[in-house]
PDB file of N, CA and C in Angstrom:
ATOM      1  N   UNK A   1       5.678   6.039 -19.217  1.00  0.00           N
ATOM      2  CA  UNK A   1       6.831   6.415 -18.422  1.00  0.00           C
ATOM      3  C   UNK A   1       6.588   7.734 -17.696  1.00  0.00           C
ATOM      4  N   UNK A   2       6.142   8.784 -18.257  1.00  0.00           N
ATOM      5  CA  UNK A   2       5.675   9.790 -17.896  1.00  0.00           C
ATOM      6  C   UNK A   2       4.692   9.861 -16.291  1.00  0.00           C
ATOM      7  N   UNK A   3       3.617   8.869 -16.350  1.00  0.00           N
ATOM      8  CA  UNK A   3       3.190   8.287 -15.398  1.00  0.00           C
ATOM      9  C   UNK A   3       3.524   8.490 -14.207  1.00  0.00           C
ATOM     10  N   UNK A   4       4.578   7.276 -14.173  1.00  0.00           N
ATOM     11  CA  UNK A   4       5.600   7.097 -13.516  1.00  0.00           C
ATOM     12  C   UNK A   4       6.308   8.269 -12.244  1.00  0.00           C
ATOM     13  N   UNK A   5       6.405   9.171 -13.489  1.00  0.00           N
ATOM     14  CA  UNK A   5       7.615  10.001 -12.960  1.00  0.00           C
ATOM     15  C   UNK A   5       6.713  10.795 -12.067  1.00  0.00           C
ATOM     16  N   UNK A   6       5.143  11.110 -12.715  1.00  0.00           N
ATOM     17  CA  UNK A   6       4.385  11.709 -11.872  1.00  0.00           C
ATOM     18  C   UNK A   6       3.960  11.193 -10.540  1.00  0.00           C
ATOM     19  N   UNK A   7       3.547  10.349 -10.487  1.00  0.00           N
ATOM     20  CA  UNK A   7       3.483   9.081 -10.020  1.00  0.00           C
ATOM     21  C   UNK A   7       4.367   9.290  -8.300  1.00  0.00           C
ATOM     22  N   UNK A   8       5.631   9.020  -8.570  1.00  0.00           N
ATOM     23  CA  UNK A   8       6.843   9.219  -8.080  1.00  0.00           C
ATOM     24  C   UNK A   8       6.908  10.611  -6.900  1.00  0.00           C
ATOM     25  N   UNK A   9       6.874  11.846  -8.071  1.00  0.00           N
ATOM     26  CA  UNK A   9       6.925  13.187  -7.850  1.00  0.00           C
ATOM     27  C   UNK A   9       5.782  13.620  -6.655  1.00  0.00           C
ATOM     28  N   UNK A  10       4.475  12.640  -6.879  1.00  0.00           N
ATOM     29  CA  UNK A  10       3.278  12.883  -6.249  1.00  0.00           C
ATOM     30  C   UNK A  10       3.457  12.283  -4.577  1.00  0.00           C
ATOM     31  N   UNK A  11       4.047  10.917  -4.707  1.00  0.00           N
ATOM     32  CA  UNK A  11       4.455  10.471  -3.265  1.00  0.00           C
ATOM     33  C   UNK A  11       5.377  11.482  -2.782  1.00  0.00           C
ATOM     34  N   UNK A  12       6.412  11.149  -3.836  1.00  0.00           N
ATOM     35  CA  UNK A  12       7.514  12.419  -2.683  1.00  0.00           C
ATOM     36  C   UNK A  12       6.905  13.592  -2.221  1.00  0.00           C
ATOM     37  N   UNK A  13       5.820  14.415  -2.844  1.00  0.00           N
ATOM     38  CA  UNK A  13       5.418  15.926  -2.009  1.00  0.00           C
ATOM     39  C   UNK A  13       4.692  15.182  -0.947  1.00  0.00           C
ATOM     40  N   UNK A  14       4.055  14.105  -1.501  1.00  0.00           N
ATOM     41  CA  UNK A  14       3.088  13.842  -0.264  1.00  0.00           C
ATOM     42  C   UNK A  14       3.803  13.409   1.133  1.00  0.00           C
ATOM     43  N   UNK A  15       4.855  12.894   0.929  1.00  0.00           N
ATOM     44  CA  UNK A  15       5.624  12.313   2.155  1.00  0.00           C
ATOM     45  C   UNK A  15       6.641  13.728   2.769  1.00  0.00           C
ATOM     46  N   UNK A  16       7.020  14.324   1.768  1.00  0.00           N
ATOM     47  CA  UNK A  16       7.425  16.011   2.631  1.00  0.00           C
ATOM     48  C   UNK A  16       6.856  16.343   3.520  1.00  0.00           C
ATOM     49  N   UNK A  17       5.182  16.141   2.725  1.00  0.00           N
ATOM     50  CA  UNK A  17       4.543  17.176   3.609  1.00  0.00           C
ATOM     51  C   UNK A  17       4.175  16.279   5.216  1.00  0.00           C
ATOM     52  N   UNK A  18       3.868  14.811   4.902  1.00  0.00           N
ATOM     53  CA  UNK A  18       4.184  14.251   5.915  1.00  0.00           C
ATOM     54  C   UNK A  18       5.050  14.340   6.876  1.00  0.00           C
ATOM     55  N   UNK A  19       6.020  13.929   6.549  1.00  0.00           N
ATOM     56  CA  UNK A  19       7.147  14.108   7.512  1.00  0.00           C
ATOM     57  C   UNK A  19       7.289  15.786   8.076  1.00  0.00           C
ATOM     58  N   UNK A  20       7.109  16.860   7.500  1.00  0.00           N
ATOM     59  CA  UNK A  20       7.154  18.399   7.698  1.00  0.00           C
ATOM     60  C   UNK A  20       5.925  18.515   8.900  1.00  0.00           C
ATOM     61  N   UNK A  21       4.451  17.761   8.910  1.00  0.00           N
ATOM     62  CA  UNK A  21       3.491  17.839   9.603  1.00  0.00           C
ATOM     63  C   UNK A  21       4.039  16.753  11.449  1.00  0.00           C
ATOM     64  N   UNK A  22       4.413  16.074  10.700  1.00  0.00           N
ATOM     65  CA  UNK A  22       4.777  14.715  11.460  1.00  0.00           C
ATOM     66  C   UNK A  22       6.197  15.445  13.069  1.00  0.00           C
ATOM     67  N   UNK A  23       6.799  16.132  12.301  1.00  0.00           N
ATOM     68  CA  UNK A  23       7.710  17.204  12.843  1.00  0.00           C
ATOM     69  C   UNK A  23       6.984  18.715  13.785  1.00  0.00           C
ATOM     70  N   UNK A  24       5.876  18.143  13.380  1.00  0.00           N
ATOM     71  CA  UNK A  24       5.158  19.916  14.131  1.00  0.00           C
ATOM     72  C   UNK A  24       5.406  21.338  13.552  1.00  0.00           C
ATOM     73  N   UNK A  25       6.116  21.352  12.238  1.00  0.00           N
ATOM     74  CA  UNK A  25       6.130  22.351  11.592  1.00  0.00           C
ATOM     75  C   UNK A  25       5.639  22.494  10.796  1.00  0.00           C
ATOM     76  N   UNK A  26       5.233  24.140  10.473  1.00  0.00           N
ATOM     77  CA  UNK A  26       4.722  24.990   9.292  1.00  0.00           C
ATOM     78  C   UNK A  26       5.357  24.743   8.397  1.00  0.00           C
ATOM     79  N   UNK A  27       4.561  25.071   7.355  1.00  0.00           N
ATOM     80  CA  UNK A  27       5.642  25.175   5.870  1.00  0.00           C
ATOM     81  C   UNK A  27       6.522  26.603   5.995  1.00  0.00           C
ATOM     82  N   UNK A  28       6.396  27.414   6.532  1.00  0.00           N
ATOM     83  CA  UNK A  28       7.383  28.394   6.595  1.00  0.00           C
ATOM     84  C   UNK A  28       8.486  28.146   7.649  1.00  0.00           C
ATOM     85  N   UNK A  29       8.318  27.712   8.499  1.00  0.00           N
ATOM     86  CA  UNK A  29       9.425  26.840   9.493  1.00  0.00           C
ATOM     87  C   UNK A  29       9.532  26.206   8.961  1.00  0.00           C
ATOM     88  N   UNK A  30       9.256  25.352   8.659  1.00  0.00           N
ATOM     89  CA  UNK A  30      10.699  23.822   7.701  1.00  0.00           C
ATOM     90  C   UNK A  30      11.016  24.308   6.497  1.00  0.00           C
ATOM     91  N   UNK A  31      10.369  25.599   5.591  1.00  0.00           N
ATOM     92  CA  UNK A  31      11.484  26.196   4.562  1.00  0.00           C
ATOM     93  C   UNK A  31      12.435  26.694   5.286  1.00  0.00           C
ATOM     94  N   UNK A  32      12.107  27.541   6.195  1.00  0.00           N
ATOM     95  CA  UNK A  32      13.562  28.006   6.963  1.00  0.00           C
ATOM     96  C   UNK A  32      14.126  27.182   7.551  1.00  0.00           C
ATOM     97  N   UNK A  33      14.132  25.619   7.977  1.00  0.00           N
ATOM     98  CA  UNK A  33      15.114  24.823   8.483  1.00  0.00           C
ATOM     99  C   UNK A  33      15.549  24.301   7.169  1.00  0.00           C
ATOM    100  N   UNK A  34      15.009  24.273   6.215  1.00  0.00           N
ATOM    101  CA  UNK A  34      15.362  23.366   4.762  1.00  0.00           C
ATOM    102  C   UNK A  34      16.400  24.609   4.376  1.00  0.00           C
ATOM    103  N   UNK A  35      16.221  25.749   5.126  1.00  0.00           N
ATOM    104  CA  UNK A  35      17.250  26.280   4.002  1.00  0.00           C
ATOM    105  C   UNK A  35      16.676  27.299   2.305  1.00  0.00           C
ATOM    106  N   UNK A  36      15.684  27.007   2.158  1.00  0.00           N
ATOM    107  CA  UNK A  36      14.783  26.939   0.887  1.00  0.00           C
ATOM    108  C   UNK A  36      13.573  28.647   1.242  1.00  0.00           C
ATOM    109  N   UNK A  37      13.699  28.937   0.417  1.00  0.00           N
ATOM    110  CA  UNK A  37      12.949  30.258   0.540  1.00  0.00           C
ATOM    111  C   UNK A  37      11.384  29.403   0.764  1.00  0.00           C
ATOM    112  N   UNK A  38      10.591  30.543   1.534  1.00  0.00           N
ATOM    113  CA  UNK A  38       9.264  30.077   2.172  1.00  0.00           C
ATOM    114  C   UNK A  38       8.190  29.522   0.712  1.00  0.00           C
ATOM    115  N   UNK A  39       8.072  31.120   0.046  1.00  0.00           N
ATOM    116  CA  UNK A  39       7.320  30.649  -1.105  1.00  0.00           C
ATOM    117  C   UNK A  39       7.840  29.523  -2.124  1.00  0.00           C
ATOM    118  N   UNK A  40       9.054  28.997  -2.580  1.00  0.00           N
ATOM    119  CA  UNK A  40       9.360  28.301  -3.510  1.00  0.00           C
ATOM    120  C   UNK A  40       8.980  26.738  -2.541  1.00  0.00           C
ATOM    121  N   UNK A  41       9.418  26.985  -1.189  1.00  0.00           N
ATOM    122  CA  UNK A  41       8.937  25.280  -0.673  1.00  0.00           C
ATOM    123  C   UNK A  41       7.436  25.281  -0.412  1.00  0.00           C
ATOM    124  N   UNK A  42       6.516  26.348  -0.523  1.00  0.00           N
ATOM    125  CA  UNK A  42       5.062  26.409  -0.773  1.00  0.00           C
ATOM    126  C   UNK A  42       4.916  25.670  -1.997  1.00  0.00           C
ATOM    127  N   UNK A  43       5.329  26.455  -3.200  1.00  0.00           N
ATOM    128  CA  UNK A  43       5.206  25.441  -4.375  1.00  0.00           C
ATOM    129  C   UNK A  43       5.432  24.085  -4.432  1.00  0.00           C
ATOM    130  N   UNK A  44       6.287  24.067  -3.850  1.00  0.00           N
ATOM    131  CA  UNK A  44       7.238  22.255  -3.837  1.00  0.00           C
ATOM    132  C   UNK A  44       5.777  21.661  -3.153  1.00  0.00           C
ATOM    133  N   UNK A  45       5.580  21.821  -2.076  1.00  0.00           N
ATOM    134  CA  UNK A  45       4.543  21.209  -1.170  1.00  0.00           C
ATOM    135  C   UNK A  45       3.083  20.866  -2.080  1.00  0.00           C
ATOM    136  N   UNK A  46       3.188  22.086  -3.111  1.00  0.00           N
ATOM    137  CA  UNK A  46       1.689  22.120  -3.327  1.00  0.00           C
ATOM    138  C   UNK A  46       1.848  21.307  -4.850  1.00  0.00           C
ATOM    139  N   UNK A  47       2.757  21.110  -5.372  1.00  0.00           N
ATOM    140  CA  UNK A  47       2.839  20.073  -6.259  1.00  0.00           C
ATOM    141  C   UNK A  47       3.065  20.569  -7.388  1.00  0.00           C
ATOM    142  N   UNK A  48       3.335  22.553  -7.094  1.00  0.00           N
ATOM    143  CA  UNK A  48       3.363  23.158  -8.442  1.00  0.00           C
ATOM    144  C   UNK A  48       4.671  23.061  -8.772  1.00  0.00           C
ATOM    145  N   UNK A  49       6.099  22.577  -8.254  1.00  0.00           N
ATOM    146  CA  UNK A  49       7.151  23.004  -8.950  1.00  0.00           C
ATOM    147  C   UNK A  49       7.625  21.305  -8.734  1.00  0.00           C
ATOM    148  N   UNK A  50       7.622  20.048  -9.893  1.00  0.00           N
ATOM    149  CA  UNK A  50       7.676  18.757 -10.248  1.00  0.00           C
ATOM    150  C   UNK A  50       8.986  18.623  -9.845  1.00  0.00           C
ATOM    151  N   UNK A  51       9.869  19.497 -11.249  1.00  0.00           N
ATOM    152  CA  UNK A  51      10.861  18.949 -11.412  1.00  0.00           C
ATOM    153  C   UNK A  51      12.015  19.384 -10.153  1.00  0.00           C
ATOM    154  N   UNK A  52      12.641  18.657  -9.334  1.00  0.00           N
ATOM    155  CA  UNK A  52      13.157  19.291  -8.112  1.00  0.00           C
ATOM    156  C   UNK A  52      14.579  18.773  -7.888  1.00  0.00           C
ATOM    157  N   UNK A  53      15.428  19.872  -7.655  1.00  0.00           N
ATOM    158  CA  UNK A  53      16.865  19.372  -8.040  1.00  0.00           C
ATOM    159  C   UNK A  53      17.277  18.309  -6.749  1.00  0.00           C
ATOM    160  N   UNK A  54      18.328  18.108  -7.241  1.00  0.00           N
ATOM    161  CA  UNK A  54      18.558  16.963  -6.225  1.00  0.00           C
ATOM    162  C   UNK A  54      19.009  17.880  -4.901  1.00  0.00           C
ATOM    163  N   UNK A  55      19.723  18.855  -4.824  1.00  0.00           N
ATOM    164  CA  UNK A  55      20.135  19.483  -4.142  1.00  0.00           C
ATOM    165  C   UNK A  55      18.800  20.128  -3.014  1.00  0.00           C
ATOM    166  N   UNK A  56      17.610  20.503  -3.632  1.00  0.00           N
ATOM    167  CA  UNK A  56      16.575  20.613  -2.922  1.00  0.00           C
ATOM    168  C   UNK A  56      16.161  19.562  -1.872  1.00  0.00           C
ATOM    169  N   UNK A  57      16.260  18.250  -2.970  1.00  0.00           N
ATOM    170  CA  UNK A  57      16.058  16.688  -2.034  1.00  0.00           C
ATOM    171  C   UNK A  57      17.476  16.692  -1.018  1.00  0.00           C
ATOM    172  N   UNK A  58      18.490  16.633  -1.150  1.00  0.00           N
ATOM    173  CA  UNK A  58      19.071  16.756   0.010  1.00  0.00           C
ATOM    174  C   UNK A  58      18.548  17.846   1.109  1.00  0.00           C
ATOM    175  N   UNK A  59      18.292  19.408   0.939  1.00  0.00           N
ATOM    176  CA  UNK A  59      17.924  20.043   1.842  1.00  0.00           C
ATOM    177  C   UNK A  59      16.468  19.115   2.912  1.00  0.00           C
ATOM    178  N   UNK A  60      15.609  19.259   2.055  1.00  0.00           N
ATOM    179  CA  UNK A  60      14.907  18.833   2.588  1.00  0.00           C
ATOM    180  C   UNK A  60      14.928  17.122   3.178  1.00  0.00           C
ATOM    181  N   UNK A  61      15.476  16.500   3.064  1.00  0.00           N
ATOM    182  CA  UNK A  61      16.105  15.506   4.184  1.00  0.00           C
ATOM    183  C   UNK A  61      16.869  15.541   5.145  1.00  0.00           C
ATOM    184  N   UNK A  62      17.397  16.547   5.040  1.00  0.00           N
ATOM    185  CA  UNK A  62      18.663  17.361   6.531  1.00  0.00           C
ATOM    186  C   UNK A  62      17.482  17.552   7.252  1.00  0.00           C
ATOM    187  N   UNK A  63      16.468  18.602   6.734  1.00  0.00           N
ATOM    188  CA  UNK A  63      15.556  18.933   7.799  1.00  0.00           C
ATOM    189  C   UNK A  63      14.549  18.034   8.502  1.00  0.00           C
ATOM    190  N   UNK A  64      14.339  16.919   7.807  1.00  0.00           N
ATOM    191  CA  UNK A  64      13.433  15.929   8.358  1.00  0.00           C
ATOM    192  C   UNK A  64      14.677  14.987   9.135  1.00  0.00           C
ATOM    193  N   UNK A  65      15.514  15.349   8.895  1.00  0.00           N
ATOM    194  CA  UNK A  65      17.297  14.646   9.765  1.00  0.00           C
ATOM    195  C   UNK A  65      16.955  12.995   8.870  1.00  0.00           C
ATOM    196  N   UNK A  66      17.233  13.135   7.732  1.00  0.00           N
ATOM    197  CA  UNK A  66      16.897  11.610   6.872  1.00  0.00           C
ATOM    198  C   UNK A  66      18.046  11.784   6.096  1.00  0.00           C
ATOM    199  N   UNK A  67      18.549  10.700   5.328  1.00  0.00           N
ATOM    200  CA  UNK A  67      19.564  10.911   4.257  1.00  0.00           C
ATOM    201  C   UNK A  67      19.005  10.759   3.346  1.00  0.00           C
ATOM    202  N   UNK A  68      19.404  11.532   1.653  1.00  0.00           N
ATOM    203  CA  UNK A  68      18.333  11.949   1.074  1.00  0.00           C
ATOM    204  C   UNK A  68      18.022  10.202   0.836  1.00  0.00           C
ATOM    205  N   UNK A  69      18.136   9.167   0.663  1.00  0.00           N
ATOM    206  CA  UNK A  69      17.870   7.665  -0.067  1.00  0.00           C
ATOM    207  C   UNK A  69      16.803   7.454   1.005  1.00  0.00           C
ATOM    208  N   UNK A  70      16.646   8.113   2.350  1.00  0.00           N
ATOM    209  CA  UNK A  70      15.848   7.476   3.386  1.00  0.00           C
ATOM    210  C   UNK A  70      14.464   8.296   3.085  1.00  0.00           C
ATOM    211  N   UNK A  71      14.556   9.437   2.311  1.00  0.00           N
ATOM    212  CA  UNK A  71      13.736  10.356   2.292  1.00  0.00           C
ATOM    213  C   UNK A  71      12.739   9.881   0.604  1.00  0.00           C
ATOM    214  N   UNK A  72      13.517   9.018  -0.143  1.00  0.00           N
ATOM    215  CA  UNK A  72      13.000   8.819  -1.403  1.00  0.00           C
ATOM    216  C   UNK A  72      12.596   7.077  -1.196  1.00  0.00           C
ATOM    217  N   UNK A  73      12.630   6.650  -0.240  1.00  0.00           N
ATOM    218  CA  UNK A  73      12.492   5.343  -0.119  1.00  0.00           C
ATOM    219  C   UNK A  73      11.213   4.927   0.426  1.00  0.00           C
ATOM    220  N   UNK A  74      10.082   5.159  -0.323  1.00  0.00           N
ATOM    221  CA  UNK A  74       8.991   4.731   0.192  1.00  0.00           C
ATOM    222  C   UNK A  74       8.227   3.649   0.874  1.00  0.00           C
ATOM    223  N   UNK A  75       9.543   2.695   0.731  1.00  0.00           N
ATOM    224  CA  UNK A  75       9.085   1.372   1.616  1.00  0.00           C
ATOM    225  C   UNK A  75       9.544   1.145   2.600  1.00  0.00           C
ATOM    226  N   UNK A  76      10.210   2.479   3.336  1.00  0.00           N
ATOM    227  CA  UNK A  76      10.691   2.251   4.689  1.00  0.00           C
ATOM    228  C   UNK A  76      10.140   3.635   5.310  1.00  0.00           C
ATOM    229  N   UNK A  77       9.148   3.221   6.418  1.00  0.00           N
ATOM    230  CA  UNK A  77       8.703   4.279   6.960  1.00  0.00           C
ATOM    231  C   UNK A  77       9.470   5.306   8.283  1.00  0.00           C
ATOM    232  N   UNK A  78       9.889   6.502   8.128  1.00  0.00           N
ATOM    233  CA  UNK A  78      10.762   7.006   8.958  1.00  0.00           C
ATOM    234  C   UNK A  78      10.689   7.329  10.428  1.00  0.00           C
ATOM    235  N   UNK A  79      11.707   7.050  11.846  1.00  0.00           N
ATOM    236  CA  UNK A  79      10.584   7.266  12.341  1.00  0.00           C
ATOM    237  C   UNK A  79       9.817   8.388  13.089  1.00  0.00           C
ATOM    238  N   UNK A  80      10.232   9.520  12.423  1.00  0.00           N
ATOM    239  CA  UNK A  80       9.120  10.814  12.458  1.00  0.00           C
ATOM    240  C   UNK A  80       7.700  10.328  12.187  1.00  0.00           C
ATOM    241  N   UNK A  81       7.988   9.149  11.431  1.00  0.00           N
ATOM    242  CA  UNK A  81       6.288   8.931  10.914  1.00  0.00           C
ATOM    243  C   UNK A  81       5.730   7.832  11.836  1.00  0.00           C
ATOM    244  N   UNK A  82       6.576   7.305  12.372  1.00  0.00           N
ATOM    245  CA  UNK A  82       5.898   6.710  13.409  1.00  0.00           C
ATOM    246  C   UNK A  82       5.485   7.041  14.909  1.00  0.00           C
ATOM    247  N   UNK A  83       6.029   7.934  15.129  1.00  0.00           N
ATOM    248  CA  UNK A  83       5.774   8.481  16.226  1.00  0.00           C
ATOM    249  C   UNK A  83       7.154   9.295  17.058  1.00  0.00           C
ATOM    250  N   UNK A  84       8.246   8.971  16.369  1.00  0.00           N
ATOM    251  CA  UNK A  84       9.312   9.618  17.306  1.00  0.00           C
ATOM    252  C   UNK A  84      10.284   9.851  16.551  1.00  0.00           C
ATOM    253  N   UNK A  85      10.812  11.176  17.219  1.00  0.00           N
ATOM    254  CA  UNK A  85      11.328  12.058  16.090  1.00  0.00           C
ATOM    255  C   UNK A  85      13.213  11.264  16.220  1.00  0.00           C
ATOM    256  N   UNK A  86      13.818  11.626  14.798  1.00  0.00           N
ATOM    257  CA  UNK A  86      15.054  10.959  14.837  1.00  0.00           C
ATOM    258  C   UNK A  86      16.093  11.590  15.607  1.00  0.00           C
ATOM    259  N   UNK A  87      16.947  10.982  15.376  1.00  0.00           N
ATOM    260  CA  UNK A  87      18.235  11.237  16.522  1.00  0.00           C
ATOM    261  C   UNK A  87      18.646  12.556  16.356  1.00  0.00           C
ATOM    262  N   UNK A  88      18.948  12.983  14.867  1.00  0.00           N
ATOM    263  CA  UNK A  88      19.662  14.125  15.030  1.00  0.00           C
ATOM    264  C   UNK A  88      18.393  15.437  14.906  1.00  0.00           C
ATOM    265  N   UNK A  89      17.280  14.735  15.349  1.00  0.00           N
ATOM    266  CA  UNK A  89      15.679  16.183  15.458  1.00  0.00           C
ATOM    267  C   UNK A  89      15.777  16.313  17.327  1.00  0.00           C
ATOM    268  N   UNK A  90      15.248  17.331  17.260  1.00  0.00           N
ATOM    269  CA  UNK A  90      14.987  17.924  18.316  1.00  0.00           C
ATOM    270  C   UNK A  90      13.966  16.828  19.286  1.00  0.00           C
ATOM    271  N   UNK A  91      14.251  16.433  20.686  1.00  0.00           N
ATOM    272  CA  UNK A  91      13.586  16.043  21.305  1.00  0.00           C
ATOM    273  C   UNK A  91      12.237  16.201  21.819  1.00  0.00           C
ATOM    274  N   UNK A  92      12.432  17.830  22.323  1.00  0.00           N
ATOM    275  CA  UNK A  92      11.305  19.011  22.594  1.00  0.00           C
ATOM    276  C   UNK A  92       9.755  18.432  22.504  1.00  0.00           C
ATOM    277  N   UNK A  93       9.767  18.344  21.244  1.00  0.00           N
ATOM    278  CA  UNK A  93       8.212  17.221  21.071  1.00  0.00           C
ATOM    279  C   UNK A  93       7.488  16.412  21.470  1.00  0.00           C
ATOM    280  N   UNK A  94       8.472  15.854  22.030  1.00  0.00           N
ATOM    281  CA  UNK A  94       8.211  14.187  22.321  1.00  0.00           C
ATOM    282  C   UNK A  94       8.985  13.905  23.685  1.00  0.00           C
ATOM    283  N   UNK A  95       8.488  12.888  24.630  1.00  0.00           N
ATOM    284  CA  UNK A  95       9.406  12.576  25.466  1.00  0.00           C
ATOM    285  C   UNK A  95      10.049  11.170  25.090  1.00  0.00           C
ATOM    286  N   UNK A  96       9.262  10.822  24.095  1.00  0.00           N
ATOM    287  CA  UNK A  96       9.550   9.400  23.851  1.00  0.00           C
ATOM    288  C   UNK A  96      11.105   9.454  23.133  1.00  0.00           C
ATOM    289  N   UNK A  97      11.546   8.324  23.335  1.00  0.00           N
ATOM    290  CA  UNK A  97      12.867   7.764  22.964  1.00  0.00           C
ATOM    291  C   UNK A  97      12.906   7.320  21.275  1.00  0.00           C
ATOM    292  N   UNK A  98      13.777   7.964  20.453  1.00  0.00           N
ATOM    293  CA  UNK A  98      13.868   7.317  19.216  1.00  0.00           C
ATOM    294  C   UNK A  98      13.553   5.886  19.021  1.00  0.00           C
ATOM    295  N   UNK A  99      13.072   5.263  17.802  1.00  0.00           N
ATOM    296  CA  UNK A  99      13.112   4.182  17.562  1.00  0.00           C
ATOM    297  C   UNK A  99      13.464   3.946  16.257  1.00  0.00           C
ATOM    298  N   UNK A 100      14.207   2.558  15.965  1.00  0.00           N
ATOM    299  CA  UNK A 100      14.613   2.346  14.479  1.00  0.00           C
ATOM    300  C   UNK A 100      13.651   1.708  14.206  1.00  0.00           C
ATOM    301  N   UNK A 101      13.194   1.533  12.722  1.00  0.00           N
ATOM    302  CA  UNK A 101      12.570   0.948  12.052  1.00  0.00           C
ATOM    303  C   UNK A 101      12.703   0.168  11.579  1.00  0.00           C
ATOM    304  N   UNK A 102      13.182  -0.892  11.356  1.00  0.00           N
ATOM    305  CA  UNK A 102      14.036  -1.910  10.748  1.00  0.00           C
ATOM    306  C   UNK A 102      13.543  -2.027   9.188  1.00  0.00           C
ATOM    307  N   UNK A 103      14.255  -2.082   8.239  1.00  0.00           N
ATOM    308  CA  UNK A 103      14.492  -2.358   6.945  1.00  0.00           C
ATOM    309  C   UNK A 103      13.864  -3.709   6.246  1.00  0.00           C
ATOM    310  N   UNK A 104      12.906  -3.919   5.565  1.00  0.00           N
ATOM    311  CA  UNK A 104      12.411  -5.043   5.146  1.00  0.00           C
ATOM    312  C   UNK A 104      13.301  -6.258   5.086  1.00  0.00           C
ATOM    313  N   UNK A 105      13.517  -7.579   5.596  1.00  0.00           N
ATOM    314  CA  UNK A 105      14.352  -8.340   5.228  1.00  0.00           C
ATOM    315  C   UNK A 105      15.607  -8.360   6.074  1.00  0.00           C
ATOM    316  N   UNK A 106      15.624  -7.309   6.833  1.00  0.00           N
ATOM    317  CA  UNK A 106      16.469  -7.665   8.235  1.00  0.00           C
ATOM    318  C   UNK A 106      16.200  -7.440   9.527  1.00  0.00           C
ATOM    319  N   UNK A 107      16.843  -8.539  10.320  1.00  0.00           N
ATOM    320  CA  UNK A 107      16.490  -9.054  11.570  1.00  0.00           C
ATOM    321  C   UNK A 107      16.523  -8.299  12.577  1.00  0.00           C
ATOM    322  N   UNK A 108      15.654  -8.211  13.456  1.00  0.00           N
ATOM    323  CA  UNK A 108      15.833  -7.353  14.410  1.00  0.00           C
ATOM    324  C   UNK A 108      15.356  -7.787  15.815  1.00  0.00           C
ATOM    325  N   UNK A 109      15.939  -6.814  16.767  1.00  0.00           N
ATOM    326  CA  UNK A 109      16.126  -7.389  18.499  1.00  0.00           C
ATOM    327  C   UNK A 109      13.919  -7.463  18.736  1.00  0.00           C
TER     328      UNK A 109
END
């Protein structure tokens, strides 16, 4: 079980840091958009601080503009990670137009 949880803990930093890279920001810019002091979301990133309140997981899904379930849901890829940043992120980046991703198992245009 333990595993698991590591397991778990290990995707989620890895997909932070994804989505945080995927966004064009530093880890000290997306602690300061997360809200989250610079050095403690260094730790988070680097895999030294596991156990992470939920309240952290919400911050850091505001800043990737995800709700936190979209941010822990590894089988739906966001689409910062595909190439275009979400509705409520900054355009600036990209000229391209948001796109949804559609959800395993439903239909789409």
């Amino acid at each position: 079980m333990l595993e698991v949880a590591n397991d778990t803990a290990e995707r989620l930093l890895a997909r932070v840091k994804q989505l945080r890279k995927g966004l064009g920001l530093t880890q000290e810019a997306f602690a300061e958009k997360s809200g989250l002091d610079y050095k403690y979301y260094q730790s988070v990133e680097a895999g030294r601080k596991r156990d992470i309140r939920l309240s952290t997981i919400e911050k850091l899904a505001k800043a990737c503009g995800l709700k936190p379930c979209e941010l822990i849901d590894f089988d739906v890829e966001p689409s910062i990670l595909a190439g275009a940043p979400p509705e409520n992120v900054s355009r600036s980046a990209s000229n391209r137009r948001p796109r949804k991703i559609p959800k395993p198992g439903k239909k789409h245009d």
